[in-house]
C-alpha atoms as a PDB file:
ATOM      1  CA  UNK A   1       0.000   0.000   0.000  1.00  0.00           C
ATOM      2  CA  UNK A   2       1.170   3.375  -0.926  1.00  0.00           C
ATOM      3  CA  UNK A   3       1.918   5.610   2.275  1.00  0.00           C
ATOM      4  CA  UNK A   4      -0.663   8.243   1.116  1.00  0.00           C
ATOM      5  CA  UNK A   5      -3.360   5.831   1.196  1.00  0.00           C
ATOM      6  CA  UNK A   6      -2.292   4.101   4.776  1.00  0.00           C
ATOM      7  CA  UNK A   7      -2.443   7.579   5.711  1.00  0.00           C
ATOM      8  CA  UNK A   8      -5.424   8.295   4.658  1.00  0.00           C
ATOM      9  CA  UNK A   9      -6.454   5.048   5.861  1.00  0.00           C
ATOM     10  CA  UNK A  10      -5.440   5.296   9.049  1.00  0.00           C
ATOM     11  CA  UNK A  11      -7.078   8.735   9.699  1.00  0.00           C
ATOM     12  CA  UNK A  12     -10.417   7.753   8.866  1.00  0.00           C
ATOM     13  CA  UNK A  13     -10.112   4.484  11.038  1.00  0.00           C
ATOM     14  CA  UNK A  14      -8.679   7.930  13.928  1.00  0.00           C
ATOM     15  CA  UNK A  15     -11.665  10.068  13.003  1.00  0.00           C
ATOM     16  CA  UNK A  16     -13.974   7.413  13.112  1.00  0.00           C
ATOM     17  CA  UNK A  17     -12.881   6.041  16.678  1.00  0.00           C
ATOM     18  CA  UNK A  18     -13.648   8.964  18.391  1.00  0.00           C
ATOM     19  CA  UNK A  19     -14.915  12.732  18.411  1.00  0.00           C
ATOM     20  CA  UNK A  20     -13.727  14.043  14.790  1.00  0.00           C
ATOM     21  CA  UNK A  21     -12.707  17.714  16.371  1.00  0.00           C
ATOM     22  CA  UNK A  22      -9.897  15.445  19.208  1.00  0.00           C
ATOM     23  CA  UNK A  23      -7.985  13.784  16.054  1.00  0.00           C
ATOM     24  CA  UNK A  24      -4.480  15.632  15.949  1.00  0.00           C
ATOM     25  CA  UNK A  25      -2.244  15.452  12.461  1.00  0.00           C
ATOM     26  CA  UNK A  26       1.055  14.000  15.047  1.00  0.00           C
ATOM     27  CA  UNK A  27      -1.722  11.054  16.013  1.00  0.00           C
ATOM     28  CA  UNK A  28      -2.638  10.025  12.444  1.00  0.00           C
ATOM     29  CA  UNK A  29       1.491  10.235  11.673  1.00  0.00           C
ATOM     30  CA  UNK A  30       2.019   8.092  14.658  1.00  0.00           C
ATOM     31  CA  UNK A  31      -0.403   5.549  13.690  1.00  0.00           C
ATOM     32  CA  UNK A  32       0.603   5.262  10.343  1.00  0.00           C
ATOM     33  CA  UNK A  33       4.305   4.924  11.344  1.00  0.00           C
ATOM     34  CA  UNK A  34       5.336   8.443   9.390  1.00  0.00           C
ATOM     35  CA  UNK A  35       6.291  11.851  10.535  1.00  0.00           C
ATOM     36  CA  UNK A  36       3.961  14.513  10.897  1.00  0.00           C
ATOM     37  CA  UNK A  37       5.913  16.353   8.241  1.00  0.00           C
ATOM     38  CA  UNK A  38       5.184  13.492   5.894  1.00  0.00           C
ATOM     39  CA  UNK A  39       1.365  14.291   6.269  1.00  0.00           C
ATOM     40  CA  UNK A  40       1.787  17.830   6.011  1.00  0.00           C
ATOM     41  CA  UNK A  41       3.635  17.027   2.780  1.00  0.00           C
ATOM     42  CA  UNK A  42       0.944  15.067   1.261  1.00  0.00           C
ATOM     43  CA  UNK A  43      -2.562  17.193   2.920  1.00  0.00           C
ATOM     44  CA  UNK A  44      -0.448  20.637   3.861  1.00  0.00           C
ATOM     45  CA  UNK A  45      -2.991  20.652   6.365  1.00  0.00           C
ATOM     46  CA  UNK A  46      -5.394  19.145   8.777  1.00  0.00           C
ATOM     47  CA  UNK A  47      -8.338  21.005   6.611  1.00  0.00           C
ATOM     48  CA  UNK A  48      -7.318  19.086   3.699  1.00  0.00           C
ATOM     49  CA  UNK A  49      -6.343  15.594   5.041  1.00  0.00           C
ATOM     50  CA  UNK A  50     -10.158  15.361   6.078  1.00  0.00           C
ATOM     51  CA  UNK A  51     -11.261  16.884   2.853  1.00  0.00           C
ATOM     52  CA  UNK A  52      -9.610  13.440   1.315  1.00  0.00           C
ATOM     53  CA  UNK A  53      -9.991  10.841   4.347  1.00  0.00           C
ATOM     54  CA  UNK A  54     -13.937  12.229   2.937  1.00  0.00           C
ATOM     55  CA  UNK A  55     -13.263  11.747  -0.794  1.00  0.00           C
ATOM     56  CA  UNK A  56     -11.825   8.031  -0.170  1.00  0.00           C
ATOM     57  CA  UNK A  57     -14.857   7.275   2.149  1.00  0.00           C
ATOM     58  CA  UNK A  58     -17.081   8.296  -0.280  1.00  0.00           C
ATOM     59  CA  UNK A  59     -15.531   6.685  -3.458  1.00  0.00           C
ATOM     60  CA  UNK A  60     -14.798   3.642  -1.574  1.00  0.00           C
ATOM     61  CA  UNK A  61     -18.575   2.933  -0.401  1.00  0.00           C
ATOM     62  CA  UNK A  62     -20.106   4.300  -3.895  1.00  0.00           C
ATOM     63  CA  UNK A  63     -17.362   1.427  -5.548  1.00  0.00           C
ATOM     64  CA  UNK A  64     -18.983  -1.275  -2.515  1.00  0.00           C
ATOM     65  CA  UNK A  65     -22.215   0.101  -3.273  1.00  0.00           C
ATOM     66  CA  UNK A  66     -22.312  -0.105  -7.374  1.00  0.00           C
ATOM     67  CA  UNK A  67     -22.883  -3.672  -7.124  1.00  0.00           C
ATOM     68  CA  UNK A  68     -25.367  -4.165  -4.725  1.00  0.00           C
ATOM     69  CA  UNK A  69     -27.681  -1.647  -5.875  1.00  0.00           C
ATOM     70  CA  UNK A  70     -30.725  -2.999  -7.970  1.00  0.00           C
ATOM     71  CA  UNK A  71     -33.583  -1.463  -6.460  1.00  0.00           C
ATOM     72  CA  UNK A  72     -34.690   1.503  -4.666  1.00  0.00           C
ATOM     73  CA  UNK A  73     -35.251  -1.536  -1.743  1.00  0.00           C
ATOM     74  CA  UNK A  74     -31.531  -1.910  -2.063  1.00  0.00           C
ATOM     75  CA  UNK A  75     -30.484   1.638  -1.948  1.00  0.00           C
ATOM     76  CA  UNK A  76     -32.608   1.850   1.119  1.00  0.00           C
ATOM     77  CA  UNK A  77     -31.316  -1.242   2.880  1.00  0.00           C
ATOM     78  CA  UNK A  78     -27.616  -0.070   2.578  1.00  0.00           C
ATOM     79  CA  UNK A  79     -28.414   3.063   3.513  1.00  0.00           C
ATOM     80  CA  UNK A  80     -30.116   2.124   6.598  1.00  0.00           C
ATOM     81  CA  UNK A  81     -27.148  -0.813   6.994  1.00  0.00           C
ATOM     82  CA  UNK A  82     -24.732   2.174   7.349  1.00  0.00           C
ATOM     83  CA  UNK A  83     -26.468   3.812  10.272  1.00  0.00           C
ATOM     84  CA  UNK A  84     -26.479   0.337  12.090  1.00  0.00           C
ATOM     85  CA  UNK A  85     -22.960  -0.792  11.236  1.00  0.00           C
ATOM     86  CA  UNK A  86     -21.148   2.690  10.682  1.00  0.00           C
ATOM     87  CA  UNK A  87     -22.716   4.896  13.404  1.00  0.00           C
ATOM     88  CA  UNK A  88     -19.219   6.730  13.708  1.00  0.00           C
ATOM     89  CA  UNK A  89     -18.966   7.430   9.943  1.00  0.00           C
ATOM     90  CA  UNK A  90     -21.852   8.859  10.051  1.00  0.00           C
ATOM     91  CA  UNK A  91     -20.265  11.147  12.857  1.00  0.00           C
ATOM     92  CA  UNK A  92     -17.499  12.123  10.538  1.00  0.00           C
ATOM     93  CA  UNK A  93     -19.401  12.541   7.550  1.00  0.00           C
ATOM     94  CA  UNK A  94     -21.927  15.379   9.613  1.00  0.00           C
ATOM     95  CA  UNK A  95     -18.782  16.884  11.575  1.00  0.00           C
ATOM     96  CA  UNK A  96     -16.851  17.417   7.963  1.00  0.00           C
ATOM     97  CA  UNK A  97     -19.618  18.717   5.909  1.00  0.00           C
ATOM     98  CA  UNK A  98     -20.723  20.952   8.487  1.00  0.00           C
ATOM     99  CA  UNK A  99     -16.891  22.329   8.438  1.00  0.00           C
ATOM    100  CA  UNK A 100     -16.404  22.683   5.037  1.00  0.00           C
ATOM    101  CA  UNK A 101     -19.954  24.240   4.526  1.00  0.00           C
ATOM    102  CA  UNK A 102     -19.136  26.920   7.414  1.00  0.00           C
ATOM    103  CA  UNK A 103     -16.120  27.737   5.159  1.00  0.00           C
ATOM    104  CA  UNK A 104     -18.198  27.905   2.267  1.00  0.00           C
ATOM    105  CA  UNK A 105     -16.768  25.017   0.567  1.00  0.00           C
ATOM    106  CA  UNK A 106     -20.090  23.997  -1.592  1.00  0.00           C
ATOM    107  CA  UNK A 107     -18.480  22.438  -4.657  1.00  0.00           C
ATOM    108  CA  UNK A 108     -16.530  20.054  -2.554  1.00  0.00           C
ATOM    109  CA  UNK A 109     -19.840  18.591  -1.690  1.00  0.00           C
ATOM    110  CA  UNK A 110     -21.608  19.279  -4.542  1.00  0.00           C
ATOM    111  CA  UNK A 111     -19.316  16.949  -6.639  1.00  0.00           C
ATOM    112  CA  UNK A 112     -19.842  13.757  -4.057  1.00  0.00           C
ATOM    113  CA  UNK A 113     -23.709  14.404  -4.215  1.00  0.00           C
ATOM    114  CA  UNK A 114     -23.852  14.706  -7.939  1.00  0.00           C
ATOM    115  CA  UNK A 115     -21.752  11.465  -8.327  1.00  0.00           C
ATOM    116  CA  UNK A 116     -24.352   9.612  -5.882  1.00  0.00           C
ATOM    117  CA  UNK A 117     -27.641  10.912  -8.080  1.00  0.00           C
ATOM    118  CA  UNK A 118     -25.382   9.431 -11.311  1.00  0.00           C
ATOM    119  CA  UNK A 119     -26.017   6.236  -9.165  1.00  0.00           C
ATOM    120  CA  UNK A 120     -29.470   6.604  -8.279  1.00  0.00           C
ATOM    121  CA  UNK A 121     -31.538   8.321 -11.438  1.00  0.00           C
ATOM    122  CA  UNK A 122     -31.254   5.496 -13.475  1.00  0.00           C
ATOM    123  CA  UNK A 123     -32.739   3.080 -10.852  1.00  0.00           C
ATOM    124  CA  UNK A 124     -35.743   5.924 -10.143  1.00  0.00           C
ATOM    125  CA  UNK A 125     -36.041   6.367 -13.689  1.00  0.00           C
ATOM    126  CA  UNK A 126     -35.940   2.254 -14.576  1.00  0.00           C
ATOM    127  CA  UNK A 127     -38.345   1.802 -11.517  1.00  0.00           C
ATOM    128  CA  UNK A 128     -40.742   4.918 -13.114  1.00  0.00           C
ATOM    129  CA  UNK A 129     -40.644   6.873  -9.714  1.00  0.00           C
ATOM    130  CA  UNK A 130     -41.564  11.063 -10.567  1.00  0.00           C
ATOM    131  CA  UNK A 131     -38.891  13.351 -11.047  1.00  0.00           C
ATOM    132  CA  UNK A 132     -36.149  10.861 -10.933  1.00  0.00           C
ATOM    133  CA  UNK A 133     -33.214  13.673 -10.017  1.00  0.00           C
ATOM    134  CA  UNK A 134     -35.877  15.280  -7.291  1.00  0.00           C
ATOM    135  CA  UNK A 135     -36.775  12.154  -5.727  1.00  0.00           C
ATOM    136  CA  UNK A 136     -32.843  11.009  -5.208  1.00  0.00           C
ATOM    137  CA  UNK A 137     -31.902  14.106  -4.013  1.00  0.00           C
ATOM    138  CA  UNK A 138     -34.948  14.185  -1.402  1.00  0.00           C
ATOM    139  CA  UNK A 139     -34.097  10.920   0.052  1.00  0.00           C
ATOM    140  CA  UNK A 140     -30.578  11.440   0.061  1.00  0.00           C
ATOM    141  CA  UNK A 141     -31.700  14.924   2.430  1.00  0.00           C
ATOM    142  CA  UNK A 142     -33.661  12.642   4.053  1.00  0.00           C
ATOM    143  CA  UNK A 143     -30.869  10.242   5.119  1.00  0.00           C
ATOM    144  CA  UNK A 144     -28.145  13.524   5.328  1.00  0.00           C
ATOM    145  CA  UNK A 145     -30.978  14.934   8.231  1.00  0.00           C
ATOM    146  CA  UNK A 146     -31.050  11.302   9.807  1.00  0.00           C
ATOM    147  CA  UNK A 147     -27.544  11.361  10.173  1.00  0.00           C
ATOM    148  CA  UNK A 148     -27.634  15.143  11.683  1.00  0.00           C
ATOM    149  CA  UNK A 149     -30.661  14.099  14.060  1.00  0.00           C
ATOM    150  CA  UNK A 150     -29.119  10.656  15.309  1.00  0.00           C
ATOM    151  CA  UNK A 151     -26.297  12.559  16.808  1.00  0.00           C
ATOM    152  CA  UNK A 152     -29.515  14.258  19.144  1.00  0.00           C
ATOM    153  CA  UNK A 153     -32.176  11.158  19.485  1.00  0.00           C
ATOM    154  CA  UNK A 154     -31.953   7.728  19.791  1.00  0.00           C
ATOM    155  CA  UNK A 155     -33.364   6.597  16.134  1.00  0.00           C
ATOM    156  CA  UNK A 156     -35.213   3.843  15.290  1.00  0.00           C
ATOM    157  CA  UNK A 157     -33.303   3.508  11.472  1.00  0.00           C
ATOM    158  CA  UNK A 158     -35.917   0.607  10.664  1.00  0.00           C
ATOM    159  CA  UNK A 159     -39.205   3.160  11.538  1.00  0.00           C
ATOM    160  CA  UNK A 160     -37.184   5.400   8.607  1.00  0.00           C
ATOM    161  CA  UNK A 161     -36.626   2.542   6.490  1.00  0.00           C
ATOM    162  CA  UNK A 162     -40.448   1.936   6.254  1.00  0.00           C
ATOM    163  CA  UNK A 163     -40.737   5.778   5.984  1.00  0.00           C
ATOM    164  CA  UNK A 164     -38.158   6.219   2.941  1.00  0.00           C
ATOM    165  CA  UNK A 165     -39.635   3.071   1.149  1.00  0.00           C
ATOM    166  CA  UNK A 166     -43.278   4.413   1.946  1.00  0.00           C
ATOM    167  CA  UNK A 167     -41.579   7.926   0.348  1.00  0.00           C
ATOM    168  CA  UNK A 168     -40.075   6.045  -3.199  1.00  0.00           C
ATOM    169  CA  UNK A 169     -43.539   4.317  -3.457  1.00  0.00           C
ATOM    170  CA  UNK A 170     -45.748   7.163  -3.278  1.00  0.00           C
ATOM    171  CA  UNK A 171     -43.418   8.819  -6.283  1.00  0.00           C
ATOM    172  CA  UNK A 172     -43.808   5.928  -8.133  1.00  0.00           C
ATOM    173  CA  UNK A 173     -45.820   6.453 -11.674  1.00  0.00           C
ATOM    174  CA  UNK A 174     -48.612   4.712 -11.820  1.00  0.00           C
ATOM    175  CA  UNK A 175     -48.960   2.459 -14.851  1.00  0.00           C
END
């Protein structure tokens, strides 16, 4: 493995093992075995080592994802599997976009998101749900707000399962 990716890999396994804002550049350099001027060579900066240790996350899961989704069911059920299984990612993911959208850093995001509808039109559109590009980006706000929201309450993710399948039906064209 290349050293930019164990660093990269190493942070994210740092960031997602406790409270994002704690993780320190000299930790992830310790953990990965290299010196903190070594990260700074590769990120320049804390800012921007989360910026990628987001960009892998993403691309890695839309890569594990790409196969497994058939269905709006499926999209669902690995959405709702990543709450269960990944409750600390989803940490991460609301700590970093909520830091990069305080420093106004909209395309950053807007790239990711755009990339996930690519995924999900074509199953809307092949399944005949209404609006296709409206309806993925609604229940991807709809997850997004989950993941805000379970950091507050104690979520049932399979009452919001039921709620985002009841959602995709209802925008479903009638034949």
């Amino acid at each position: 493995m290349d050293t930019k990716k164990r660093i990269v890999e190493t942070a994210l396994k740092i960031y997602t093992s406790k409270p994002p804002h704690e993780v320190t550049i000299e930790e992830v350099a310790r953990e990965a075995g290299v010196s903190k001027s070594l990260v700074l060579y590769y990120f320049k900066n804390k800012d921007n080592l989360e910026k990628e240790v987001a960009n892998y996350t993403f691309k890695q899961l839309m890569e594990e994802w790409r196969g497994k989704i058939n269905s709006t069911k499926d999209l669902i059920d690995l959405m709702v599997e990543n709450f269960k299984e990944l409750p600390n990612f989803v940490r991460f993911w609301v700590y970093i976009s909520g830091k990069l959208l305080y420093h106004g850093e909209y395309e950053f995001f807007r790239g990711l998101f755009d990339e996930f509808v690519d995924v999900v039109v074509p199953i809307f559109e092949r399944e005949r749900i209404s609006n296709p590009k409206k309806s993925a980006i609604a229940l991807m706000a709809l997850f997004d707000g989950l993941g805000l929201y379970s950091l507050f309450y104690d979520l049932n993710i399979e009452e919001y399962r039921k709620i985002a399948i009841e959602f995709v039906e209802c925008r479903r064209l009638k034949k």
